[in-house]
Protein backbone atom coordinates (compact mmCIF):
# COMPACT_ATOMS: atom_id res chain seq x y z
CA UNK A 1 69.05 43.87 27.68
CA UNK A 2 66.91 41.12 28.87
CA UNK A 3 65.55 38.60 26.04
CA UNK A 4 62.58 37.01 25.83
CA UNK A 5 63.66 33.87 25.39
CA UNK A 6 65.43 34.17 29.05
CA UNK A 7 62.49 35.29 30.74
CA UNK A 8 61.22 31.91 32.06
CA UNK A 9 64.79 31.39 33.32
CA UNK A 10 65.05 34.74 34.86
CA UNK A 11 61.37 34.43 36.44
CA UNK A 12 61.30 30.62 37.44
CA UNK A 13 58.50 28.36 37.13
CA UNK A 14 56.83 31.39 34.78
CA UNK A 15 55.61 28.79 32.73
CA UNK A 16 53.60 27.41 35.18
CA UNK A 17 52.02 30.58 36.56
CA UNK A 18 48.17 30.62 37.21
CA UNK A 19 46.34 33.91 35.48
CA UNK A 20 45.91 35.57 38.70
CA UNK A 21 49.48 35.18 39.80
CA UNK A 22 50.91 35.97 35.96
CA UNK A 23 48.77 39.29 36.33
CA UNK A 24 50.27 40.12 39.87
CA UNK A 25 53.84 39.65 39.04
CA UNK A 26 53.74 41.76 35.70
CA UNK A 27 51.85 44.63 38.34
CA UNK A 28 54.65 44.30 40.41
CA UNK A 29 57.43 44.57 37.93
CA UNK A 30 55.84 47.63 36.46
CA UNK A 31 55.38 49.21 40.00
CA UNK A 32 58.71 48.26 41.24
CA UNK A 33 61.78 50.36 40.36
CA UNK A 34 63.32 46.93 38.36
CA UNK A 35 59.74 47.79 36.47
CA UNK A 36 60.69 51.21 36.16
CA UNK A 37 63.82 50.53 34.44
CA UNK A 38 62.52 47.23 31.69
CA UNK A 39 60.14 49.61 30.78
CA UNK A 40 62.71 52.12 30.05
CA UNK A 41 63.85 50.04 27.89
CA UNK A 42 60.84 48.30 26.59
CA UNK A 43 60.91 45.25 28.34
CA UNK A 44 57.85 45.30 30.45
CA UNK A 45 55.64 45.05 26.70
CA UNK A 46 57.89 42.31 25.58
CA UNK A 47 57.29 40.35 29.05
CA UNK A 48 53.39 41.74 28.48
CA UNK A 49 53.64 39.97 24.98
CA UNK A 50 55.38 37.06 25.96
CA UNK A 51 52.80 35.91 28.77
CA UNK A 52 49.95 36.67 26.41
CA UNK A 53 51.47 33.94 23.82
CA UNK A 54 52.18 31.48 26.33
CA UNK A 55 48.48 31.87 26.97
CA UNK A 56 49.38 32.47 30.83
CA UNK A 57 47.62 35.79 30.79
CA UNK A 58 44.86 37.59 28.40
CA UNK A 59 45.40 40.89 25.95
CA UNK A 60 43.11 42.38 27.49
CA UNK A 61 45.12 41.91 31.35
CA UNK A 62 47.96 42.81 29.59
CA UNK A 63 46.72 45.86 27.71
CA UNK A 64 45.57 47.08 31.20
CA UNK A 65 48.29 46.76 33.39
CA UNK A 66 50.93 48.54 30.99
CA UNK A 67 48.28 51.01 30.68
CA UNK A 68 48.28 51.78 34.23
CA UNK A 69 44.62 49.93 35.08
CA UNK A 70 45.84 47.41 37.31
CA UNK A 71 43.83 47.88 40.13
CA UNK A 72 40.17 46.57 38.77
CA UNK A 73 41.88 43.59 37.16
CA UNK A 74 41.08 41.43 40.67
CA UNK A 75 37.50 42.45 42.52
CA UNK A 76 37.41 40.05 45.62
CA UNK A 77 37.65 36.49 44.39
CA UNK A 78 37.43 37.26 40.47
CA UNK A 79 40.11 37.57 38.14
CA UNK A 80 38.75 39.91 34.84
CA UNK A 81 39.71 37.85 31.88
CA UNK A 82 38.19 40.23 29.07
CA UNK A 83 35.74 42.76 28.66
CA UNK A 84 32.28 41.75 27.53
CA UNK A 85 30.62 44.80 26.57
CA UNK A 86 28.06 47.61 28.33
CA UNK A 87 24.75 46.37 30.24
CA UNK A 88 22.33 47.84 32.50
CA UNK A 89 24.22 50.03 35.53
CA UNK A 90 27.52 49.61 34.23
CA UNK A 91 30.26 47.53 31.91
CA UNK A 92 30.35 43.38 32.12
CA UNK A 93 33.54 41.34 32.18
CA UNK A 94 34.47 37.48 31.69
CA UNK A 95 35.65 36.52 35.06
CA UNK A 96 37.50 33.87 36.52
CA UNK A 97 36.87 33.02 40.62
CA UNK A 98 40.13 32.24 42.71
CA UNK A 99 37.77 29.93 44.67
CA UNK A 100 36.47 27.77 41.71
CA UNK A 101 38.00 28.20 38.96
CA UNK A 102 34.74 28.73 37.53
CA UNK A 103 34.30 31.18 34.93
CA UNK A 104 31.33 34.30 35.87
CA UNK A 105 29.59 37.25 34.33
CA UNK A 106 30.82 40.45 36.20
CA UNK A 107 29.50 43.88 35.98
CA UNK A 108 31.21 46.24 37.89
CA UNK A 109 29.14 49.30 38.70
CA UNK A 110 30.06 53.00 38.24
CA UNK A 111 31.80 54.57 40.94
CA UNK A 112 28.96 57.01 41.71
CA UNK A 113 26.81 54.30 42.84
CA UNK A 114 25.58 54.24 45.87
CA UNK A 115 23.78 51.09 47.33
CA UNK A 116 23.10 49.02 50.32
CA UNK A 117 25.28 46.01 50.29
CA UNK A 118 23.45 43.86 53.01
CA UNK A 119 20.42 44.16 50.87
CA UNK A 120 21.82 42.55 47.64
CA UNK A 121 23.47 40.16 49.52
CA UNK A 122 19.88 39.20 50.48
CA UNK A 123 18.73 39.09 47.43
CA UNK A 124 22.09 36.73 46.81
CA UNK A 125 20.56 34.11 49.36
CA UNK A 126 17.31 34.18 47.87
CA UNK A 127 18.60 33.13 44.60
CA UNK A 128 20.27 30.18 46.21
CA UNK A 129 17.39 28.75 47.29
CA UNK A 130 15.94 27.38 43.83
CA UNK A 131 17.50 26.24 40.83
CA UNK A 132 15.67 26.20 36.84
CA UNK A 133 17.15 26.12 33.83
CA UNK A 134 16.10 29.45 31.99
CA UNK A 135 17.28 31.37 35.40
CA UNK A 136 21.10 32.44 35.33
CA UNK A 137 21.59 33.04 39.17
CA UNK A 138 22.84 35.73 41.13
CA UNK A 139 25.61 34.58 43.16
CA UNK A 140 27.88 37.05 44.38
CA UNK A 141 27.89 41.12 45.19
CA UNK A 142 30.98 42.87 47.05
CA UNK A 143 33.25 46.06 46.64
CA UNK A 144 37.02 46.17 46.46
CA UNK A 145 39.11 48.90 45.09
CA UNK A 146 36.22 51.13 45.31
CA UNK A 147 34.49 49.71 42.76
CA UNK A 148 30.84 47.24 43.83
CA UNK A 149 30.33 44.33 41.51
CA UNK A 150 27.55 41.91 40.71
CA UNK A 151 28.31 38.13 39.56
CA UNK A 152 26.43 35.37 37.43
CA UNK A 153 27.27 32.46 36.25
CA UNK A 154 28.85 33.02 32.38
CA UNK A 155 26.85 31.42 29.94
CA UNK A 156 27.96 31.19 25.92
CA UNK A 157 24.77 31.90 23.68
CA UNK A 158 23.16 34.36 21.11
CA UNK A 159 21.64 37.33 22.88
CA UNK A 160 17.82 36.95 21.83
CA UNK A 161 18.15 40.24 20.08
CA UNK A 162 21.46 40.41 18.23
CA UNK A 163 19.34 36.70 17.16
CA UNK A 164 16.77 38.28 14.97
CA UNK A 165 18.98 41.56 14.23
CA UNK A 166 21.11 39.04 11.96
CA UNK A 167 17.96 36.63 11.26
CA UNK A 168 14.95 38.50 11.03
CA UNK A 169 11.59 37.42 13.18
CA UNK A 170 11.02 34.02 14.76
CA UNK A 171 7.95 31.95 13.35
CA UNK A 172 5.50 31.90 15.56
CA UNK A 173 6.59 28.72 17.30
CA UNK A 174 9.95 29.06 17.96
CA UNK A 175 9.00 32.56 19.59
CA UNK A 176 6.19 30.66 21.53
CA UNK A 177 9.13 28.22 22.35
CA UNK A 178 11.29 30.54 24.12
CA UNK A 179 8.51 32.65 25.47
CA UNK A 180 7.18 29.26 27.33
CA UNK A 181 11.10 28.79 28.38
CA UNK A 182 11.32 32.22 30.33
CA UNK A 183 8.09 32.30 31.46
CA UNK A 184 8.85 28.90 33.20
CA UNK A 185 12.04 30.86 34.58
CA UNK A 186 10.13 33.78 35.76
CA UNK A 187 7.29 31.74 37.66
CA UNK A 188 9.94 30.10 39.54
CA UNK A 189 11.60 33.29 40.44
CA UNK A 190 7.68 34.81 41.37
CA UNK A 191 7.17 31.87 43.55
CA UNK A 192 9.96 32.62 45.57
CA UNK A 193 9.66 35.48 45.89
CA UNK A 194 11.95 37.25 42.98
CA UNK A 195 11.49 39.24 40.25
CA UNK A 196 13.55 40.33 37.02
CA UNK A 197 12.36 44.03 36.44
CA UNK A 198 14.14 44.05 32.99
CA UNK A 199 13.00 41.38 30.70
CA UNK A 200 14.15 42.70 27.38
CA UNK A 201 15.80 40.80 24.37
CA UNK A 202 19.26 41.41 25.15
CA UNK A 203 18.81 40.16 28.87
CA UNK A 204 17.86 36.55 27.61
CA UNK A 205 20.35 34.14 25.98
CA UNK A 206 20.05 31.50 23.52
CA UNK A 207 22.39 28.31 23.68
CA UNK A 208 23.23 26.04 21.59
CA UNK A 209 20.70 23.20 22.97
CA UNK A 210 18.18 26.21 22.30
CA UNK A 211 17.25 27.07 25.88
CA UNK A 212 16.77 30.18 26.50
CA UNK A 213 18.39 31.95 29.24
CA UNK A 214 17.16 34.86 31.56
CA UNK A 215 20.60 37.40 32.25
CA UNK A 216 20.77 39.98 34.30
CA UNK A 217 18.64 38.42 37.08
CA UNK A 218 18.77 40.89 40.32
CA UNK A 219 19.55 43.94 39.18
CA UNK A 220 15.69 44.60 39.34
CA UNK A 221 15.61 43.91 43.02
CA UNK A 222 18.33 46.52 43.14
CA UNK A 223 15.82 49.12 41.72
CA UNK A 224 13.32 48.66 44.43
CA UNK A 225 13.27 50.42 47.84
CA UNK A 226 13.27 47.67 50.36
CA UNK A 227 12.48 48.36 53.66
CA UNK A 228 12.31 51.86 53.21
CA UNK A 229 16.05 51.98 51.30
CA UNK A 230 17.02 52.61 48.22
CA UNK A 231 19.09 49.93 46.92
CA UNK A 232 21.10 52.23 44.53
CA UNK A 233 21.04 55.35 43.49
CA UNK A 234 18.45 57.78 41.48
CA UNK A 235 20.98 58.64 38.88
CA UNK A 236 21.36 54.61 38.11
CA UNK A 237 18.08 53.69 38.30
CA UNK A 238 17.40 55.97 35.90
CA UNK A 239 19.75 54.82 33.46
CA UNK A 240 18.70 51.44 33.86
CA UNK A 241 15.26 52.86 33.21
CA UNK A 242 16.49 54.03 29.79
CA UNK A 243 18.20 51.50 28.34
CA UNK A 244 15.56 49.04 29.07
CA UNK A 245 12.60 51.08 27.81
CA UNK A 246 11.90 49.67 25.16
CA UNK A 247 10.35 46.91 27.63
CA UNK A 248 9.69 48.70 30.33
CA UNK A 249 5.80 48.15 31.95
CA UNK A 250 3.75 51.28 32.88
CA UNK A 251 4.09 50.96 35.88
CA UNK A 252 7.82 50.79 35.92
CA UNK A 253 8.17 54.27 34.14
CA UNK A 254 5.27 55.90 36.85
CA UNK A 255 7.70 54.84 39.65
CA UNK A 256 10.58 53.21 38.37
CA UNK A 257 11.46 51.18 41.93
CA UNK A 258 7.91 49.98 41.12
CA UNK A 259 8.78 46.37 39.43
CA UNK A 260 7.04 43.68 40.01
CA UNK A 261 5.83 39.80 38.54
CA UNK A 262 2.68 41.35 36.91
CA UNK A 263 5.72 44.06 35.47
CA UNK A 264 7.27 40.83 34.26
CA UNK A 265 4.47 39.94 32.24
CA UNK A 266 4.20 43.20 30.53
CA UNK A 267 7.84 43.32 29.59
CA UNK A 268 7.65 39.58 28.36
CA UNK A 269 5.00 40.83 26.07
CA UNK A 270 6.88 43.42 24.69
CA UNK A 271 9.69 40.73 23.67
CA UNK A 272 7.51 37.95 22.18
CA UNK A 273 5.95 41.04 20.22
CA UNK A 274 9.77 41.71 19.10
CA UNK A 275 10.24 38.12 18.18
CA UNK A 276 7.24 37.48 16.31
CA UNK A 277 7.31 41.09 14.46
CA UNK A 278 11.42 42.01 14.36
CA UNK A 279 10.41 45.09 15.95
CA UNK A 280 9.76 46.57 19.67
CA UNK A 281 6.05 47.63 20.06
CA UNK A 282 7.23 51.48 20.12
CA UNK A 283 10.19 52.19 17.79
CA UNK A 284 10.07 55.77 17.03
CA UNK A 285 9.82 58.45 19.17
CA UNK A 286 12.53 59.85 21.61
CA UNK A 287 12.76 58.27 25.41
CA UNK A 288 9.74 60.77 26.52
CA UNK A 289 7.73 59.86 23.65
CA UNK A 290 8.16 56.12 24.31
CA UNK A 291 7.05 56.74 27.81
CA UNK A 292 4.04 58.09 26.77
CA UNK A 293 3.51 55.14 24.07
CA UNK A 294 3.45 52.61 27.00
CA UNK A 295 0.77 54.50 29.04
CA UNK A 296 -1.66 55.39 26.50
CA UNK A 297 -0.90 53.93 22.87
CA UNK A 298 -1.71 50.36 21.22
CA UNK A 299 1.27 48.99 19.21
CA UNK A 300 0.63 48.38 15.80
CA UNK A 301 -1.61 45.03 15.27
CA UNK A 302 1.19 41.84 14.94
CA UNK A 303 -0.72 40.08 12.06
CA UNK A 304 -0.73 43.76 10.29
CA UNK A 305 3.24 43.49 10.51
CA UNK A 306 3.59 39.07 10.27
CA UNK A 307 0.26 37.97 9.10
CA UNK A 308 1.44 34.49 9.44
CA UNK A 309 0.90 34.85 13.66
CA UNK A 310 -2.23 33.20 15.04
CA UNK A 311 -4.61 35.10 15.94
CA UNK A 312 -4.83 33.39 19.24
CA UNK A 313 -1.12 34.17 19.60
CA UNK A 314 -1.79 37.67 18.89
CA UNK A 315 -4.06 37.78 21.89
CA UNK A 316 -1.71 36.62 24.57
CA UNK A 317 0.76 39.53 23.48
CA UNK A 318 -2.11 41.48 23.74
CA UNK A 319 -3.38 40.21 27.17
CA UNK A 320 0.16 40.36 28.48
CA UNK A 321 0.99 44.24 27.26
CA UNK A 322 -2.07 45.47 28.92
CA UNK A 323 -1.94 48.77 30.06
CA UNK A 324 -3.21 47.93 33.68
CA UNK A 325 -1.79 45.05 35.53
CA UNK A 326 -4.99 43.60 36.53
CA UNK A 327 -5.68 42.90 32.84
CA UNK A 328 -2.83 40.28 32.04
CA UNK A 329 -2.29 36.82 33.37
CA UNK A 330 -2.89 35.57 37.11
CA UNK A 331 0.45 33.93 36.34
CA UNK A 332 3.17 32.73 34.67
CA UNK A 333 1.94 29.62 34.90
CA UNK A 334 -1.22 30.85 33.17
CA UNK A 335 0.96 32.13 31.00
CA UNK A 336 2.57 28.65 29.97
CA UNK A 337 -0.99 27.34 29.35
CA UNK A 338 -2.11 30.29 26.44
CA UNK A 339 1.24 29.89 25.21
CA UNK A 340 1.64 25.73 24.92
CA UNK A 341 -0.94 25.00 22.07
CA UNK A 342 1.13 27.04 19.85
CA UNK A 343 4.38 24.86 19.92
CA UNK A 344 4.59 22.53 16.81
CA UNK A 345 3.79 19.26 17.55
CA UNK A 346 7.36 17.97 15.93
CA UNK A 347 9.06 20.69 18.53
CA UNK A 348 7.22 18.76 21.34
CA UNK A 349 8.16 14.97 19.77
CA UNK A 350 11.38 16.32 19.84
CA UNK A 351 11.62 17.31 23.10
CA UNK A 352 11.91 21.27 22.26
CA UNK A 353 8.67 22.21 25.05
CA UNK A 354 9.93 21.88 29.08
CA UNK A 355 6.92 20.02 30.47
CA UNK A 356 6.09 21.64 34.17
CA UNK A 357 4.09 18.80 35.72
CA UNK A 358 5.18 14.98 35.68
CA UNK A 359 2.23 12.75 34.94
CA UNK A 360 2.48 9.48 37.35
CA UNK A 361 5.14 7.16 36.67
CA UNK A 362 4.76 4.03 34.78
CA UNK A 363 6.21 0.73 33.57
CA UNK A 364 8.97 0.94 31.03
CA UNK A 365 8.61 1.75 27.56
CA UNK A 366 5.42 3.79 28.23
CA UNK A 367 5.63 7.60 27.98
CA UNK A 368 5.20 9.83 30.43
CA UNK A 369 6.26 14.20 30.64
CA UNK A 370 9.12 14.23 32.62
CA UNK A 371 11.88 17.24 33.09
CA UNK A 372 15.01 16.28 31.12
CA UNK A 373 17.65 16.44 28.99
CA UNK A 374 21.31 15.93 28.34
CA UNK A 375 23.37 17.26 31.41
CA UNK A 376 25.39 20.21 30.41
CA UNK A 377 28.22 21.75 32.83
CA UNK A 378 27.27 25.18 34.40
CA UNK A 379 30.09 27.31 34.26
CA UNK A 380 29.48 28.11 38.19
CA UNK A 381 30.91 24.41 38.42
CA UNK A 382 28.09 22.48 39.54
CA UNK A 383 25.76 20.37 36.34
CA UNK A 384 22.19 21.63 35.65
CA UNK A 385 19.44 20.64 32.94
CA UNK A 386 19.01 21.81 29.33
CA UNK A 387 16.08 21.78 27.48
CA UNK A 388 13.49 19.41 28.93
CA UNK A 389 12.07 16.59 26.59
CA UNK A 390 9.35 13.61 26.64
CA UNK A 391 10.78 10.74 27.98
CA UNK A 392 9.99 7.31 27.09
CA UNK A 393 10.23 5.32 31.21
CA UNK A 394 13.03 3.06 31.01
CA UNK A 395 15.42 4.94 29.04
CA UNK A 396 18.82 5.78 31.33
CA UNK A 397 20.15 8.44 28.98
CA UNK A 398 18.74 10.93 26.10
CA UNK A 399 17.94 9.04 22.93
CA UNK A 400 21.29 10.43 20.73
CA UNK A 401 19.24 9.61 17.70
CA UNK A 402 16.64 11.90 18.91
CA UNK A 403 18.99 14.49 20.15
CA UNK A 404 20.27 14.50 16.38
CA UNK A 405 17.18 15.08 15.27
CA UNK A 406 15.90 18.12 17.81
CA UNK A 407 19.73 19.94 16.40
CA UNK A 408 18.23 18.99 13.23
CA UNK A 409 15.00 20.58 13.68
CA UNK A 410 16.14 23.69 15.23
CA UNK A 411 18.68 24.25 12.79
């Protein structure tokens, strides 16, 4: 019987295998008739094990391949490194590119779905054409093995709503702080041309600078008929439909392939309303019943449920969940401006508010709102911006004293 402790002799160089390869050779020793025989006699879970110590390979590779699952463990470029969990249109997986080594978001899509390719693809290239730091790109759609995928960027965070599930409701100007952060993200995406079509709490991340992250970008685009097509089926777009109603605009549930910036706004709404109460506007009611809430019914009043909201603030959820779209903002942009007076003025000393418009540049050691922060290293590879800050001119690098003090202040 083969040992473990022979296997890197038997398999030279095993030691040194990358994932991808690792996950290829223990497919082809369970395929081949040598496979057949070690796992006869056990030795294919032993090899399994062994690689999964040696940190060469993941549990979760392993646990597919000796269950027979080998074939969606490499879609295209990506390696799947573990499961994630369900999203909208189908189950997300840790991924690692051949081509990068960068680490990516992957969702691969249920089999049933049908979709036009050289449209998302399209919607790929538009993404590459801007970069902000509350918008996790779409990079990458193919099919292999049957099976389409979608790829992002992997980001580590809190989802916004497992966030308050453990913590309870925002006050009003950390939830004014994030909402300010997306809609920044959003009026970038509007300008050229994008949309999300399923703001909701779960699609927006939290990191640990406290910048909060828009997920799931494109898969609205893949709701809408483009040029008379359907970019996937009715069966998926109606399960998207579901699991994000909860934020879903009027509009969207009249004609779900109907999504659009003013949608945006509504659905932003319905998440600052779920940061600044703990609850979604509509919580009762089965899916119909919540359909009809968001055509005809008022959600309960926000101070009645966290008296400690302005007023003012109250109105902008208000503005933004109105039933007809010509009734919210003009803008995100607008947006930003009803939102910014209610960010604490320590959060802005610190640096916590992303200021949009530089003011003209002037000698050192006077102050002037400038985009920045420390670097932090995208996981697509390339370096992007965290949360932006007040910079005093002169300064080469982020104040650490002050960076101490924002972690301080946001806990």
């Amino acid at each position: 019987m083969l040992q473990l402790p022979d296997l890197p002799v038997r398999i030279p160089h095993l030691d040194q295998c990358s994932p991808p390869t690792a996950v290829a050779l223990v497919v082809r020793l369970v395929a081949s008739p040598y496979g057949r025989l070690i796992q006869a006699i056990r030795e294919a879970p032993a090899l399994a094990e062994y690689l999964v110590e040696q940190g060469t390979i993941t549990a979760f590779q392993a646990e597919r391949v000796l269950n027979g699952k080998s074939q969606g463990l490499v879609l295209g470029p990506y390696v799947l490194v573990d499961s994630i969990g369900a999203g909208s249109m189908g189950q997300v997986y840790r991924a690692s590119s051949k081509n990068d080594n960068a680490e990516y978001a992957v969702k691969v899509l249920p089999r049933r779905s049908m979709w036009n390719v050289r449209l998302a693809r399209r919607q790929v290239r538009s993404f590459a054409s801007f970069t902000h730091p509350s918008v996790v790109p779409f990079v990458d759609v193919g099919t292999a093995g049957g099976l389409h995928y979608l790829a992002w960027p992997l980001v580590e965070g809190t989802a916004l709503d497992t966030l308050i599930q453990h913590h309870g409701k925002l006050p009003p100007q950390q939830a004014a702080l994030y909402a300010v952060q997306v809609a920044q993200g959003l009026s970038v995406a509007h300008q050229n041309s994008l949309f999300h079509g399923l703001v909701k709490p779960s699609n927006i991340m939290i990191g640990s600078d406290n910048q909060a992250r828009i997920l799931d970008f494109g898969i609205g685009s893949l709701l809408v008929e483009n040029e008379g097509e359907s970019l996937v089926d009715t069966m998926s777009t109606a399960n998207t439909l579901t699991s994000g109603l909860d934020c879903a605009s009027p509009e969207s549930i009249m004609e779900p392939t109907n999504r659009t910036p003013a949608g945006d706004q509504y659905s932003l709404g319905c998440v600052l309303y779920y940061c600044l109460t703990g609850h979604v506007p509509f919580p009762e009611g089965s899916a119909v019943e919540k359909m009809m809430a968001h055509q005809m019914k008022e959600p309960r009043p926000i101070r009645e449920l966290a008296e400690e909201v302005p007023a003012e603030l109250e109105a902008v959820v208000t503005r933004l969940m109105a039933k007809n779209a010509a009734g919210r903002f003009s803008g995100c942009d607008e947006l930003v401006e009803a939102l910014e007076p209610f960010l604490s003025k320590r959060a802005i000393e610190l640096g916590v508010l992303d200021m949009r418009v530089p003011i003209k540049i002037g000698h050192a050691g006077e102050v002037r709102q400038e985009p920045y922060s420390h670097r932090f290293r995208a996981s697509g590879g390339g370096e992007g911006w965290g949360s932006s800050a007040i910079r005093v001119l002169g300064e080469a690098e982020p104040d650490p004293k002050r960076e101490r003090q924002f972690q301080k202040f946001m806990g």
